[in-house]
Every structure is written in C-alpha cells, then in structure tokens.
N, C-alpha and C. Protein backbone atom coordinates (compact mmCIF):
# COMPACT_ATOMS: atom_id res chain seq x y z
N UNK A 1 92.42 120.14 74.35
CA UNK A 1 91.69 120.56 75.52
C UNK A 1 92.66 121.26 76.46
N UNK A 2 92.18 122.17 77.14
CA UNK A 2 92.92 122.78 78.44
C UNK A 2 92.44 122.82 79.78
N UNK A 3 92.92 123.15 80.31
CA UNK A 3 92.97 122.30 81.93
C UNK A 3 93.41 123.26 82.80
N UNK A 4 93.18 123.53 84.17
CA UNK A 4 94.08 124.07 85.34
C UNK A 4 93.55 123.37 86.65
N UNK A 5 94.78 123.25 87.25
CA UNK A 5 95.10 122.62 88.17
C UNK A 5 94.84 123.28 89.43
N UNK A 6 93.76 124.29 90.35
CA UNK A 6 94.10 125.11 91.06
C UNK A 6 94.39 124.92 92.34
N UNK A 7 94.08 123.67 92.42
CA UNK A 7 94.84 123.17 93.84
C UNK A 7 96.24 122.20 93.87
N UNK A 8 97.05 122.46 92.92
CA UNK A 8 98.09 122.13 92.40
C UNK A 8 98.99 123.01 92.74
N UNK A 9 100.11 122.92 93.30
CA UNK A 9 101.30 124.05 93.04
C UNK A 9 102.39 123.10 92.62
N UNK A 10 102.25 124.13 91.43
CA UNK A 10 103.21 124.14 90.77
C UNK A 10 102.77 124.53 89.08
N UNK A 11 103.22 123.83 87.95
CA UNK A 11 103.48 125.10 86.26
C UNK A 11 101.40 124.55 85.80
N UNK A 12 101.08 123.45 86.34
CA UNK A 12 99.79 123.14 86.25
C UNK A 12 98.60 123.64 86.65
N UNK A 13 99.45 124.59 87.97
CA UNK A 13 98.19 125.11 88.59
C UNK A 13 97.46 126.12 87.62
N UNK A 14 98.40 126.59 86.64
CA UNK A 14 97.45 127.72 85.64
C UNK A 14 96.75 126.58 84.58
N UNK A 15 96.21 127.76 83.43
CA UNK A 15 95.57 127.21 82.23
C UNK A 15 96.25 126.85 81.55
N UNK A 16 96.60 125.35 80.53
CA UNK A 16 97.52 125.18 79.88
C UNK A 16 96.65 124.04 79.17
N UNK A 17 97.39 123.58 78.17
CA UNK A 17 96.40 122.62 76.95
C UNK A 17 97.48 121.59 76.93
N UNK A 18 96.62 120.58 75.88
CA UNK A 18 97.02 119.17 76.21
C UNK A 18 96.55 118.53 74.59
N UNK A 19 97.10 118.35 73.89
CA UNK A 19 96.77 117.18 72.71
C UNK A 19 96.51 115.61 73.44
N UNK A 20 95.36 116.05 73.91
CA UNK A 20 94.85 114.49 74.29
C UNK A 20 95.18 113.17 73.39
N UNK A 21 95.14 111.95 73.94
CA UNK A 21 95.03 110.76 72.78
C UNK A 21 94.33 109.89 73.63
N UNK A 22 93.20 109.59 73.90
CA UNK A 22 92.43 108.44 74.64
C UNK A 22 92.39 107.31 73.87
N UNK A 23 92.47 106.08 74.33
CA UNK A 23 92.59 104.89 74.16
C UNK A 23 91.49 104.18 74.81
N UNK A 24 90.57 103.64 74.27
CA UNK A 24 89.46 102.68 75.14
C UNK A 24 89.58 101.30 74.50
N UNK A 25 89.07 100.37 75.35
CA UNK A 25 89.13 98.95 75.47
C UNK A 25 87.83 98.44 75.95
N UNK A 26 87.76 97.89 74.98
CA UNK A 26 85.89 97.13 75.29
C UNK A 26 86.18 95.75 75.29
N UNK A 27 85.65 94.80 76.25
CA UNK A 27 85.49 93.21 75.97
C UNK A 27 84.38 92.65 76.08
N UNK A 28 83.75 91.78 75.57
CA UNK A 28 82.62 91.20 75.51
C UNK A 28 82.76 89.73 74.74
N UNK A 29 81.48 89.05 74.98
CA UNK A 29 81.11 87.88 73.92
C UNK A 29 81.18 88.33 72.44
N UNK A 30 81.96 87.63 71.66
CA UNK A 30 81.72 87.90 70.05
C UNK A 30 80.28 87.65 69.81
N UNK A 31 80.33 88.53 68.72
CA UNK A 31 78.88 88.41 68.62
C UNK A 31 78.61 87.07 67.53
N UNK A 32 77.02 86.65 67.40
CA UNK A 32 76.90 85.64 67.15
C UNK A 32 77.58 84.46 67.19
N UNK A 33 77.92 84.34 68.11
CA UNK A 33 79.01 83.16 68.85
C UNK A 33 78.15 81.80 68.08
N UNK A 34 79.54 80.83 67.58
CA UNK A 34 79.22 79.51 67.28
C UNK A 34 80.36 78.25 67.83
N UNK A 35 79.93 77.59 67.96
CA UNK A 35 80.80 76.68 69.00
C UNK A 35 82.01 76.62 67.70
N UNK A 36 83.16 76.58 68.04
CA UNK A 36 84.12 75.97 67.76
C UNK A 36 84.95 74.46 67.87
N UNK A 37 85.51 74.13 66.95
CA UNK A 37 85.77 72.54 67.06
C UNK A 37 87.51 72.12 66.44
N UNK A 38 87.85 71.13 66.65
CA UNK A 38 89.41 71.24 66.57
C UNK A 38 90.24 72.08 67.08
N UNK A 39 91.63 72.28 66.31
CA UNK A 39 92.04 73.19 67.36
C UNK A 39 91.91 74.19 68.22
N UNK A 40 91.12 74.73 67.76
CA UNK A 40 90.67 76.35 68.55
C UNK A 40 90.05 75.80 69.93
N UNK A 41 90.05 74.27 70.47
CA UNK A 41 89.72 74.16 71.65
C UNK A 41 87.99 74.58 72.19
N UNK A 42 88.07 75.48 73.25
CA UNK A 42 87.21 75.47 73.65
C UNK A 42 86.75 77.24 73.40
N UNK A 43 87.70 77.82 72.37
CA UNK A 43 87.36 79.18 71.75
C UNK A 43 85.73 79.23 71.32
N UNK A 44 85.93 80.25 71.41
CA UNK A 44 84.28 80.82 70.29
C UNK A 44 84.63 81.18 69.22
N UNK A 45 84.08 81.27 68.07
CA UNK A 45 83.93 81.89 66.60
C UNK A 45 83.15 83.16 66.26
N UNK A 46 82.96 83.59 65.96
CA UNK A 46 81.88 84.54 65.45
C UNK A 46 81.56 84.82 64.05
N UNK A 47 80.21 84.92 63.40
CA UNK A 47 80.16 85.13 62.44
C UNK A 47 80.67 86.61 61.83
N UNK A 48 80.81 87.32 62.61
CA UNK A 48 81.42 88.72 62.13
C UNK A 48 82.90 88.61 62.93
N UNK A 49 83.34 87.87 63.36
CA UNK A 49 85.18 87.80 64.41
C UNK A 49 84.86 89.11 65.11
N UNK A 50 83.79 89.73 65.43
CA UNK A 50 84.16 90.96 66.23
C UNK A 50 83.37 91.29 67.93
N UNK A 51 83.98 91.56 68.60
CA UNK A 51 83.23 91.86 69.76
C UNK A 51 81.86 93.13 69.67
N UNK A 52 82.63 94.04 68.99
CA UNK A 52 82.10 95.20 68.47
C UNK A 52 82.31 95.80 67.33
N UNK A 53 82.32 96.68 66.67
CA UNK A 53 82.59 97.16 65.62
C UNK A 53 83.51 98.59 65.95
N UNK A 54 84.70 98.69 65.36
CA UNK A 54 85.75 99.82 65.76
C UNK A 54 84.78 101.16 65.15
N UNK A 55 83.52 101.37 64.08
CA UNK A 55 83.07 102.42 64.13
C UNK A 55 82.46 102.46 65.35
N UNK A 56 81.42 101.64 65.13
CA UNK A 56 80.78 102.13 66.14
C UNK A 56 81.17 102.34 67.82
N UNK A 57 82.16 102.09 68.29
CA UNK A 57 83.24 102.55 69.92
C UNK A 57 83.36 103.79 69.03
N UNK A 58 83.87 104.00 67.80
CA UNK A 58 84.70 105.67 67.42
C UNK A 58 83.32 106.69 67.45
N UNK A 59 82.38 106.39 67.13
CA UNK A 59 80.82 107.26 67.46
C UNK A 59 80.78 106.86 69.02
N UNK A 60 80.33 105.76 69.84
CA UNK A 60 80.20 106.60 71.15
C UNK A 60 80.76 107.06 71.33
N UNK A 61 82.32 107.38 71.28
CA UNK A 61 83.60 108.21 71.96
C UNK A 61 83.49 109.66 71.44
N UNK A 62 83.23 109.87 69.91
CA UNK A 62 82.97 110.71 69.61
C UNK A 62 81.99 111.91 70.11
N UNK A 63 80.76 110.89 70.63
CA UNK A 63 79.31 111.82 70.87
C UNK A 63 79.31 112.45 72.40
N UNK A 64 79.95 110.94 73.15
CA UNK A 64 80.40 111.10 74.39
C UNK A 64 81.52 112.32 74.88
N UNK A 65 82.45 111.90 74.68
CA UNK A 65 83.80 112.95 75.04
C UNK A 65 84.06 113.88 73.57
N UNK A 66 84.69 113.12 72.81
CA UNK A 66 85.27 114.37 71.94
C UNK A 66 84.56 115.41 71.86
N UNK A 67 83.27 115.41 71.19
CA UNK A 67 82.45 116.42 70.61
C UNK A 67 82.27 117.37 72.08
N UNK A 68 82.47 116.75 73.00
CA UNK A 68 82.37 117.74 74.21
C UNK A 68 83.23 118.52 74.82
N UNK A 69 84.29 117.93 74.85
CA UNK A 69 85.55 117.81 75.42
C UNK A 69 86.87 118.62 74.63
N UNK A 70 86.82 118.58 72.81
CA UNK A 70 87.52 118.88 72.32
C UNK A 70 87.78 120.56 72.15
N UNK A 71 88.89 120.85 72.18
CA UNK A 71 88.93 122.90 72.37
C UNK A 71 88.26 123.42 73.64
N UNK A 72 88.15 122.53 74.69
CA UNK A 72 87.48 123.11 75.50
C UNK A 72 88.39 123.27 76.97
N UNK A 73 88.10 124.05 77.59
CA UNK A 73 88.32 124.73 79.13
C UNK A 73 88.09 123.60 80.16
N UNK A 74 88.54 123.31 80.60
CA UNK A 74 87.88 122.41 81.69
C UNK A 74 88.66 122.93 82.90
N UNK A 75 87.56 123.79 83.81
CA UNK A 75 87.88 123.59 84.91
C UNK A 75 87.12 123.02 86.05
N UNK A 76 87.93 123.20 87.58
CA UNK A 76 86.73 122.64 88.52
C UNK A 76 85.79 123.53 89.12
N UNK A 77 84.81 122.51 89.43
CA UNK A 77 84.35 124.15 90.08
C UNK A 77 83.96 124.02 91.24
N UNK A 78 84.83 124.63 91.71
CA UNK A 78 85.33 124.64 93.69
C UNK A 78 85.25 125.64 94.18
N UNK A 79 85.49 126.17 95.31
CA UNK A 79 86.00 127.51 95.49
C UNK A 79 87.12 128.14 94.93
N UNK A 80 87.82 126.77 95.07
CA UNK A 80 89.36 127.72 95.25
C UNK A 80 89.16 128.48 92.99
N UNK A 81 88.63 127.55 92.69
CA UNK A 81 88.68 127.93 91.01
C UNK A 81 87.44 128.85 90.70
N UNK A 82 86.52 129.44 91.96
CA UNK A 82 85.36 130.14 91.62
C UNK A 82 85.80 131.70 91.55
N UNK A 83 87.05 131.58 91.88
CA UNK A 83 87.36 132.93 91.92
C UNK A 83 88.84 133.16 91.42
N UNK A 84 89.18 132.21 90.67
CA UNK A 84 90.03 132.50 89.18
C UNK A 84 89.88 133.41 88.50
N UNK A 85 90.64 134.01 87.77
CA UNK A 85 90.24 135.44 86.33
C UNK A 85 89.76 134.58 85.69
N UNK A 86 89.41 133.15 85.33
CA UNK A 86 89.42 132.57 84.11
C UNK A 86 87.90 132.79 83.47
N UNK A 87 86.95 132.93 84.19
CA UNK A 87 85.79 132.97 83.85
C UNK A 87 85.76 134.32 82.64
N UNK A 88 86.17 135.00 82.91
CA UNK A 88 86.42 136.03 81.96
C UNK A 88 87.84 136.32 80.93
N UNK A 89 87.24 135.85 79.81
CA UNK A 89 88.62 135.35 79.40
C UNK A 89 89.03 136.82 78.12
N UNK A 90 88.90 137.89 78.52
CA UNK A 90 89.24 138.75 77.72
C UNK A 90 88.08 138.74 76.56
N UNK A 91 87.09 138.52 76.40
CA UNK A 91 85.88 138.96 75.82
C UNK A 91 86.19 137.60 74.58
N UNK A 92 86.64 136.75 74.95
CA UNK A 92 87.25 135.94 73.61
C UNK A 92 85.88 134.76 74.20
N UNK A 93 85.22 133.85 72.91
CA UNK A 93 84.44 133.03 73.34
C UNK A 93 85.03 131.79 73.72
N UNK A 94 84.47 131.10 74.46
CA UNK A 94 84.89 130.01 75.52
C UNK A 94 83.84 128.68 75.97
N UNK A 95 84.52 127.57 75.25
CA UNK A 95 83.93 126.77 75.66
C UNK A 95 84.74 125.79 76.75
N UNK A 96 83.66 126.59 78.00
CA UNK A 96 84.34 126.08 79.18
C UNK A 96 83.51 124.94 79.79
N UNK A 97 83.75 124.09 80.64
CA UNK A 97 83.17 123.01 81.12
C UNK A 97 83.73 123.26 82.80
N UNK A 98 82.65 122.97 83.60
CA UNK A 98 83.03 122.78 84.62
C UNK A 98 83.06 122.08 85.67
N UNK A 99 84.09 120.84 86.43
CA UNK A 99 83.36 119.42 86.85
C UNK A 99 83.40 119.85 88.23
N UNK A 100 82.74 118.63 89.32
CA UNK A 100 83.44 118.89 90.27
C UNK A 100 84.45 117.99 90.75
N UNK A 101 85.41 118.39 90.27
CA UNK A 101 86.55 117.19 90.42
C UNK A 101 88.09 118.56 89.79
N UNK A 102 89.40 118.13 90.28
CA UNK A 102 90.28 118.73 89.50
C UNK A 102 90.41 117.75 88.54
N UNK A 103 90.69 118.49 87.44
CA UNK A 103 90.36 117.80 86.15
C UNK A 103 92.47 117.48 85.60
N UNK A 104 92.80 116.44 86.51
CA UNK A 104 93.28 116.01 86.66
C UNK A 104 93.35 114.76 85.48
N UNK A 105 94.45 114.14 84.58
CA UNK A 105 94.23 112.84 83.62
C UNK A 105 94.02 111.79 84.38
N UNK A 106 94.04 111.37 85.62
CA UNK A 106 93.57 110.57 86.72
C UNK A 106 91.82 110.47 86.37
N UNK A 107 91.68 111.50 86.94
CA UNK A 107 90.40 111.93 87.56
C UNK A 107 89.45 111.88 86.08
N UNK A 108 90.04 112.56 85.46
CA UNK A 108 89.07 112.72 83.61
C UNK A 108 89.07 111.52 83.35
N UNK A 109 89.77 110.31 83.32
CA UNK A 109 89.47 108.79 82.89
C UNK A 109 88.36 108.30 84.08
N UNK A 110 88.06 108.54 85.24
CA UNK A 110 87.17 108.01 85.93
C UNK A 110 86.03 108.58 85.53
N UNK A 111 85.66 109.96 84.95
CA UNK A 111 84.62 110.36 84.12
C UNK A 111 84.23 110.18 82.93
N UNK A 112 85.49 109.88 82.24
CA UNK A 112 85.10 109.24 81.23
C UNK A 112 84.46 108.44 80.87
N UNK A 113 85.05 107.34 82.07
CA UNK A 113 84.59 105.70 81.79
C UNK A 113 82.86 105.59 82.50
N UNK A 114 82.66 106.95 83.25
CA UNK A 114 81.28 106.84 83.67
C UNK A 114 80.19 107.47 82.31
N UNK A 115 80.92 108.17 81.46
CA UNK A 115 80.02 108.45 80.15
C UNK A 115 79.75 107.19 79.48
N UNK A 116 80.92 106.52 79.31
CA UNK A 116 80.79 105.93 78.62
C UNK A 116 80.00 104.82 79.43
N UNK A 117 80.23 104.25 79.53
CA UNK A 117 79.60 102.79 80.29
C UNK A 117 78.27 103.05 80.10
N UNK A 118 77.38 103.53 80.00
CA UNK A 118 76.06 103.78 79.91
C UNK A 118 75.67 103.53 78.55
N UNK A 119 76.68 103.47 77.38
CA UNK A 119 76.38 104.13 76.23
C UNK A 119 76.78 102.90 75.25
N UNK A 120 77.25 101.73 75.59
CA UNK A 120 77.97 100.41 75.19
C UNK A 120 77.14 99.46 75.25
N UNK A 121 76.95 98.74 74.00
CA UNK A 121 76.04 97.20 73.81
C UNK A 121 75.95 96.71 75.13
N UNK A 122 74.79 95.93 75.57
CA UNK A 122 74.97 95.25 76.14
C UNK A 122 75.70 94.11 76.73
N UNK A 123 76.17 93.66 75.60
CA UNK A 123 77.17 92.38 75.39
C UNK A 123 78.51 93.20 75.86
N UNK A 124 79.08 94.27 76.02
CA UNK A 124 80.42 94.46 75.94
C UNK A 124 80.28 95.50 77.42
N UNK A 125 81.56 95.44 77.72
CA UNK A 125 81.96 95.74 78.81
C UNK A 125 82.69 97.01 78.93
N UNK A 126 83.25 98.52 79.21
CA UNK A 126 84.61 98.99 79.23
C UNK A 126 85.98 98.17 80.14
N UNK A 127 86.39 97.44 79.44
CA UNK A 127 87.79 97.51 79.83
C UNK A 127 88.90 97.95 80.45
N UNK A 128 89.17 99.06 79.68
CA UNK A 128 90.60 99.77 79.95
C UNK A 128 90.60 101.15 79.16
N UNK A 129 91.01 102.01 79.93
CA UNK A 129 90.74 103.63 79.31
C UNK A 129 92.51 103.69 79.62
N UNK A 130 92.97 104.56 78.64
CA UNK A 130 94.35 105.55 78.93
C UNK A 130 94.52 106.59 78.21
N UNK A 131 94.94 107.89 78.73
CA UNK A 131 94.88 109.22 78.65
C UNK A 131 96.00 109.39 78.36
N UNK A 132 96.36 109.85 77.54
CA UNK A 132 97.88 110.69 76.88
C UNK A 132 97.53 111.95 77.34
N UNK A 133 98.33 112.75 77.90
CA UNK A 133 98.28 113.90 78.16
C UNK A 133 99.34 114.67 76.99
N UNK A 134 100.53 114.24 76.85
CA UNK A 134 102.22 114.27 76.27
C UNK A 134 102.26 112.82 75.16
N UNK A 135 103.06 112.78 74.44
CA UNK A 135 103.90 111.41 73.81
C UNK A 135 104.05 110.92 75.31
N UNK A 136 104.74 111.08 76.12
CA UNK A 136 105.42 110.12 77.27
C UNK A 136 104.35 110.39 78.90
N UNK A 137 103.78 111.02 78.73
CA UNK A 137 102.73 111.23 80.11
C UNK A 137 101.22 110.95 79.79
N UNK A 138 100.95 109.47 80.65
CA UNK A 138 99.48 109.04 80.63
C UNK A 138 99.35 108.33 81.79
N UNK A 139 98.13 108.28 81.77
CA UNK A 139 97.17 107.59 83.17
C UNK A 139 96.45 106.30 82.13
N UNK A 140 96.26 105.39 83.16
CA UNK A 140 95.76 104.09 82.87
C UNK A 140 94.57 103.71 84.01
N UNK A 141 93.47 103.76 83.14
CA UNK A 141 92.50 103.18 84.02
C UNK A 141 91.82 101.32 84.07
N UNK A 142 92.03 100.53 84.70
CA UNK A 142 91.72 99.27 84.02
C UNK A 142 90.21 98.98 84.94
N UNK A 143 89.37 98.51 84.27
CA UNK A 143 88.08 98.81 84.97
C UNK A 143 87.45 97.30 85.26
C-alpha cells in the first residue's frame, strides 16, 4: 500500500509505499466451554481449544482490509491533499482510497479496528491490532 503524508514535513509528506504486516488479536470465551477439574483449576476447556478459528480472523481481515487496502493509494482527503498532482497520476490506473484522516500507521489501526469490530463472532472481542510499516517501524493499538 502507499500513503502520503500532506500535512507532514518532511520524506513522508510525498507518495511512498509500505509492505504492510498487520497483526490482530481477538479474545473471547472458548467456544463450547466445559467446566474443568483438577489441575487446570478454575480454567475452561473447550471442545474445539479455540476461541476462534485462525481461518476464519484470516477471511474477515481479508474481506475487510486486505482486499481493499492492498496496492492501493491512500490518501486524505482534506484540503491541503485536494489539491495534490496525485489525483492524476499520469493516465496510469489507480486504486486510490480516500479517508478523512492522514493516513498515518497510528491513525489506519484506529480504522481498522472500526472495520473490523463489526465483523467478529459475537463471543470474541478485538484485542490488539499492530501495523508494520518497515521490519523495525510499527504502531500498536491495544483496544
């Protein structure tokens, strides 16, 4: 995905891309919970050990963000970015998105976690979102 920063000064304020890596965290009741006895204390069991199922978080994330999000433009749309060259990107096609927010790795995990949350079992919760922007540069959202 690519990004600009236009109320940024400094190498961000232009268009520049990002090999995202999002990380989400769901917690909830295991499902079909059965009392537990001996050591495990006052734990729960589950007949499947799972809160959720790792496909199914990789399909909402998928339907939600990636499929939207991935190869795409994201800018804001403000003034100061309404009158960027970017809208015209040399006749090349463009899948641009436009929030109102600077699309900031801050700011994109607080949107994120509002796609998502709508879109999660009942039983389970979002957790914790974090955004790789770089190997060594990410934002952490704990919700």
């Amino acid at each position: 995905m690519a990004h600009a920063l236009p109320l940024y000064e400094g190498k961000c304020h232009n268009i520049h891309g990002h090999s995202y890596k999002l990380f989400v965290t769901v917690e909830g009741d295991a499902l079909d919970n059965l009392s537990a006895e001996g050591d495990m204390g006052e734990f729960k069991l589950s007949d499947t050990g799972m809160v959720m199922d790792f496909s199914q978080i990789k399909k909402i994330v998928e339907q939600c963000i990636v499929a939207r999000f991935d190869h795409a433009l994201v800018l804001p749309d403000s003034d100061a970015a309404a009158n960027a060259p970017c809208d015209s990107l040399g006749g090349y096609p463009a899948k641009l998105i436009r929030v109102g927010f600077q699309p900031t790795a801050e700011n994109l995990l607080l949107y994120f976690a509002s796609l998502l949350k709508g879109e999660l079992p009942e039983h389970t919760r979002l957790y914790s979102l974090k955004l790789y922007e770089t190997e060594t540069s990410c934002a952490e959202l704990l919700l």
